[in-house]
C-alpha atoms as a PDB file:
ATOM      1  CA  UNK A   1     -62.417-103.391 180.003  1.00  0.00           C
ATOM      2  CA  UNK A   2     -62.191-105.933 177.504  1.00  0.00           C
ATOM      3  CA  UNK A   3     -64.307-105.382 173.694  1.00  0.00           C
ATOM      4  CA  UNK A   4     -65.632-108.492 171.817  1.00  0.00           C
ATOM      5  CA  UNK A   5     -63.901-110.497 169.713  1.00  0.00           C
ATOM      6  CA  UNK A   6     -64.775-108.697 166.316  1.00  0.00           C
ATOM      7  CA  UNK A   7     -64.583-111.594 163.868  1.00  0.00           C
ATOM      8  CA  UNK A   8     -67.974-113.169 166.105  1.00  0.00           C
ATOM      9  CA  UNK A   9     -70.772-110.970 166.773  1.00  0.00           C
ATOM     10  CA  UNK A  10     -73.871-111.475 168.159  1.00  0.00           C
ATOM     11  CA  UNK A  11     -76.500-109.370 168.389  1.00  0.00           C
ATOM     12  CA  UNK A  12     -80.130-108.498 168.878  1.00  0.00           C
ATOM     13  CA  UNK A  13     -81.916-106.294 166.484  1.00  0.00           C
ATOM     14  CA  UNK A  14     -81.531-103.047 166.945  1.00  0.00           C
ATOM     15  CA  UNK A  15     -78.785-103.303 169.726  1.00  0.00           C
ATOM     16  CA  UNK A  16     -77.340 -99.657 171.169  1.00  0.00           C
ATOM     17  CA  UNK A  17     -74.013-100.696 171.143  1.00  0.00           C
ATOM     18  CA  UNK A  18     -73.999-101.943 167.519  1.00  0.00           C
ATOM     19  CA  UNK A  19     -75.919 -99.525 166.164  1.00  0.00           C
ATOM     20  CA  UNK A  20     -73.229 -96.769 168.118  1.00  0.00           C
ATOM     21  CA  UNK A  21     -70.075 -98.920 167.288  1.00  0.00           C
ATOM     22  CA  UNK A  22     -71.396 -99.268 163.164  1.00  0.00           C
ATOM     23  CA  UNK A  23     -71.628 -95.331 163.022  1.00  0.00           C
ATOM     24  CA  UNK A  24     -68.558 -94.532 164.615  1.00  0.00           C
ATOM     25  CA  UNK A  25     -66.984 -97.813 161.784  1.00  0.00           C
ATOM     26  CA  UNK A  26     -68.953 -95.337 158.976  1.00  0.00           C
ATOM     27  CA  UNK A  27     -67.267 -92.306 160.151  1.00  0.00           C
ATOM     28  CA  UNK A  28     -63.550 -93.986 160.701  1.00  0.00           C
ATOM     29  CA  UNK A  29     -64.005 -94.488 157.401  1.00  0.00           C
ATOM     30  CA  UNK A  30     -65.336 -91.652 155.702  1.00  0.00           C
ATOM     31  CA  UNK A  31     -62.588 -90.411 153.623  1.00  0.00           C
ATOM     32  CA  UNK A  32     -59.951 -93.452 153.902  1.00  0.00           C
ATOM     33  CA  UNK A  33     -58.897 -96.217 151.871  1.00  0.00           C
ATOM     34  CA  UNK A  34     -56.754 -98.032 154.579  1.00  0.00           C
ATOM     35  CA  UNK A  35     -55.815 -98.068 158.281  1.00  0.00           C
ATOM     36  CA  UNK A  36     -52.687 -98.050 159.463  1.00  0.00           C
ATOM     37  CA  UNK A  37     -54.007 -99.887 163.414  1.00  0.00           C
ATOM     38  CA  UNK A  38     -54.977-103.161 162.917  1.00  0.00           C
ATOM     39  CA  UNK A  39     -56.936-103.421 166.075  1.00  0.00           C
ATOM     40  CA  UNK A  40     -59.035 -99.830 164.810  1.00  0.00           C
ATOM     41  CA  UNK A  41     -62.356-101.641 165.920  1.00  0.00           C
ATOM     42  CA  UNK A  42     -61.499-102.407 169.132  1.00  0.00           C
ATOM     43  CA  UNK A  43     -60.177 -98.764 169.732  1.00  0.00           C
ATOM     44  CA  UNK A  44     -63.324 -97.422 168.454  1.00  0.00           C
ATOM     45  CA  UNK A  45     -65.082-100.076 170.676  1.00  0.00           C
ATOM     46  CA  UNK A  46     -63.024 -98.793 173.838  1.00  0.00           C
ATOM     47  CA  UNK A  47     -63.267 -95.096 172.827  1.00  0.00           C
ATOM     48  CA  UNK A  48     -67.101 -95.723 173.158  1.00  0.00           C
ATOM     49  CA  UNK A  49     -67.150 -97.680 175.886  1.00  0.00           C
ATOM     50  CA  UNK A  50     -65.180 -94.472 177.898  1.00  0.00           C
ATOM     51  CA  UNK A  51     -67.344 -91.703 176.312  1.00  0.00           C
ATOM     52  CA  UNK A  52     -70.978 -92.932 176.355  1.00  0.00           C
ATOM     53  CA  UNK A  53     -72.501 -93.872 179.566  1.00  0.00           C
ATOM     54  CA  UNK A  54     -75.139 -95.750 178.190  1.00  0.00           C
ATOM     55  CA  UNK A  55     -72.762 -98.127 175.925  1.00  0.00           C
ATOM     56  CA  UNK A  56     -70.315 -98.991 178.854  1.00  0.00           C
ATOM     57  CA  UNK A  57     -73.560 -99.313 180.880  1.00  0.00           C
ATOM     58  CA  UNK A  58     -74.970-101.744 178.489  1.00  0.00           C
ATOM     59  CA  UNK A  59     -71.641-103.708 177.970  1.00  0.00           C
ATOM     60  CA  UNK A  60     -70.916-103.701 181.569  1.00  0.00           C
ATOM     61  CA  UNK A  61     -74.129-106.328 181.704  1.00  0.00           C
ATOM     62  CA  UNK A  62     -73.297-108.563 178.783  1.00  0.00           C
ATOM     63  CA  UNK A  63     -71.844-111.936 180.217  1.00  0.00           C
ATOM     64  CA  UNK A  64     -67.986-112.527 179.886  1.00  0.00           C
ATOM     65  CA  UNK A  65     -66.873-115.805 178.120  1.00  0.00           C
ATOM     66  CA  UNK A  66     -63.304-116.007 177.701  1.00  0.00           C
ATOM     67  CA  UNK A  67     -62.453-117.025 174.099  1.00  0.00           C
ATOM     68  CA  UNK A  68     -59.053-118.096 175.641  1.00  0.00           C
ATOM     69  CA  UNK A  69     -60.720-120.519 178.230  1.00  0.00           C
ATOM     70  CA  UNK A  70     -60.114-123.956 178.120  1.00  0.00           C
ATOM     71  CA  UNK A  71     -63.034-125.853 175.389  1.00  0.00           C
ATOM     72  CA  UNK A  72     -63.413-122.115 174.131  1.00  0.00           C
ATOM     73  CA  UNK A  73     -62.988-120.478 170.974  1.00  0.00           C
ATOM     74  CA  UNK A  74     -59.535-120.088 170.922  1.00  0.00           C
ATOM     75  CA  UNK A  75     -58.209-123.160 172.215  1.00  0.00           C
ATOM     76  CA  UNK A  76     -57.373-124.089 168.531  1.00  0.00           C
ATOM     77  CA  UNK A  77     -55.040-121.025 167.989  1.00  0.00           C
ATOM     78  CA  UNK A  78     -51.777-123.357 168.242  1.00  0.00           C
ATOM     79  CA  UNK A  79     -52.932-125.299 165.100  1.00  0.00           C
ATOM     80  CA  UNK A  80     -53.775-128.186 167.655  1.00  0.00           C
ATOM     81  CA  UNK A  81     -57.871-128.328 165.683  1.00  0.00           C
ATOM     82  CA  UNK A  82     -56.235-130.697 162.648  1.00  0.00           C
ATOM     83  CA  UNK A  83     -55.035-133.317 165.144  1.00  0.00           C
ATOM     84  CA  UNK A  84     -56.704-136.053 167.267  1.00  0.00           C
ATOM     85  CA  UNK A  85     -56.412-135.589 170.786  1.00  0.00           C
ATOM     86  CA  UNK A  86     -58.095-137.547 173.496  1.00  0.00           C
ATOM     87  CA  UNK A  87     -57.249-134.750 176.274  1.00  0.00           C
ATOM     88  CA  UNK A  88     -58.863-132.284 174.014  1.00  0.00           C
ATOM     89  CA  UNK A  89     -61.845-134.161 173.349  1.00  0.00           C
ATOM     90  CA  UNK A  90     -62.441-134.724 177.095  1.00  0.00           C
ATOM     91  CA  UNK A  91     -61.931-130.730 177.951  1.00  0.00           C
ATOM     92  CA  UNK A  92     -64.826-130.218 174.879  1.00  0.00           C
ATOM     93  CA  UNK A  93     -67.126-132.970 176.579  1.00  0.00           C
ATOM     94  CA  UNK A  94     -66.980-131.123 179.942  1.00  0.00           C
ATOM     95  CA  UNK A  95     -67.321-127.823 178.236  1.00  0.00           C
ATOM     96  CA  UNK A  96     -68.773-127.428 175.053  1.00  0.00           C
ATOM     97  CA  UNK A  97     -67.579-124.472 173.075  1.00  0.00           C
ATOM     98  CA  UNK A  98     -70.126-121.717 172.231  1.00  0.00           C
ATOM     99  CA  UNK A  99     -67.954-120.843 169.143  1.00  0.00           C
ATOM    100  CA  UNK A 100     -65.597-122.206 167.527  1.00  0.00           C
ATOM    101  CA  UNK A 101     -62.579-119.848 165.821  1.00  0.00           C
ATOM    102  CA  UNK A 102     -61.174-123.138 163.733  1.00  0.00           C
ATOM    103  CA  UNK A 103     -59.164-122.490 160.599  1.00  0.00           C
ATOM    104  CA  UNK A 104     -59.525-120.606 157.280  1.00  0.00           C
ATOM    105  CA  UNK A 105     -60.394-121.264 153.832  1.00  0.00           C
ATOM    106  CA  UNK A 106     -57.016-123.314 153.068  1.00  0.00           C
ATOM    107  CA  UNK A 107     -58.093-126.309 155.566  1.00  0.00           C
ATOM    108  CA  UNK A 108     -60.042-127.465 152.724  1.00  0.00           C
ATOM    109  CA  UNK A 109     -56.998-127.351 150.190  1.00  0.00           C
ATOM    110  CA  UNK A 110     -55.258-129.579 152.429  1.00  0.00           C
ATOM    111  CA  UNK A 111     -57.668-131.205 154.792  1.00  0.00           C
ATOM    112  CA  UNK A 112     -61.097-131.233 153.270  1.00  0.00           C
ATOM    113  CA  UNK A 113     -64.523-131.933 155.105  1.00  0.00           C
ATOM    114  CA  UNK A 114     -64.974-135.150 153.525  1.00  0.00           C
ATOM    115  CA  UNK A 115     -61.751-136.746 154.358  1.00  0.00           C
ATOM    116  CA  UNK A 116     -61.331-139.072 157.364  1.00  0.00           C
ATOM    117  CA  UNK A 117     -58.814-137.683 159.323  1.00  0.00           C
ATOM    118  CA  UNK A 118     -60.924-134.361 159.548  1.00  0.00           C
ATOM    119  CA  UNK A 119     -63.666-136.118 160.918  1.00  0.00           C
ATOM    120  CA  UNK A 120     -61.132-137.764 163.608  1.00  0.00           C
ATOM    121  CA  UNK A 121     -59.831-134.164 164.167  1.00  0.00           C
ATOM    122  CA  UNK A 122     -59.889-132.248 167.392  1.00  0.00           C
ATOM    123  CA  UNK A 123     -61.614-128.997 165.709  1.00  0.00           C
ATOM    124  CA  UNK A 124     -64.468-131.332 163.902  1.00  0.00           C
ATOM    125  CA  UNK A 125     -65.047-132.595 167.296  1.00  0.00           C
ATOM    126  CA  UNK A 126     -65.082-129.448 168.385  1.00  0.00           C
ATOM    127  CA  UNK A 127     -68.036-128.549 165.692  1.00  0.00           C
ATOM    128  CA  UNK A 128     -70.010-131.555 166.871  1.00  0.00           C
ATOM    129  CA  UNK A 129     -70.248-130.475 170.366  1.00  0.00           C
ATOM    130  CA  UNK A 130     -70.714-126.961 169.484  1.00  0.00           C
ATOM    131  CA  UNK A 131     -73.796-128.056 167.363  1.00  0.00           C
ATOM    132  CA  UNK A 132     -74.906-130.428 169.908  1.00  0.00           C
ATOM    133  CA  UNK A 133     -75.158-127.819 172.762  1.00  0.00           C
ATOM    134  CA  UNK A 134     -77.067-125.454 170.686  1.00  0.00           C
ATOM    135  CA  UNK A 135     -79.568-128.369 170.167  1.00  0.00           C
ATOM    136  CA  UNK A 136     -79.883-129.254 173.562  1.00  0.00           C
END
């Protein structure tokens, strides 16, 4: 059993499993200022999934996207998004990402939005066909 990836949710209102996963978030932290697991969503997530019937029923029938498959999410996680790479462009054209996990808030210290080499960039490609699929 594998849990979503936590930083991208999405959800319709009123979903079992969120509603079910956000009280059993409340009660983690009822009385704590920190956690000492890093991953205490996901556990929470999997303790859920083995304990209610009706959440691992319900999860069991959401489609699995790999966020490590190739044109996916992930693909970036080597730092490869600020370059310009042909190969990469052509594994995005075949496959458009549904999300895109890019960078965070210091790619616009260094590389902002508005500067040419981010628009030649494998992740701002990346955006483009995202957005582009989602039109389409």
């Amino acid at each position: 059993m594998e849990g979503p990836a936590s930083w991208f949710i999405v959800s319709k209102k009123g979903s079992y499993i969120i509603q079910k996963w956000k009280a059993a978030c409340d009660d983690y932290w009822k009385g704590r200022k920190s956690t000492d697991n890093y991953f205490w969503m996901d556990a929470l997530f999997k303790e859920l999934y083995t304990g209610d019937t009706e959440f691992k029923r319900q999860w069991d029938a959401v489609p699995y996207i790999s966020c490590e498959a190739e044109g996916q999410a992930h693909m970036f996680a080597d730092g490869t998004w600020k370059e310009n790479t042909e190969s990469i462009k052509q594994i995005l054209d075949a496959s458009p990402p549904r999300v895109v996990k890019l960078w965070d808030k210091r790619w616009t210290e260094t590389f902002p939005v508005i500067d040419e080499r981010c628009k030649e960039s494998n992740g701002y490609y990346a955006i483009q066909k995202a957005i582009q699929k989602a039109i389409d």
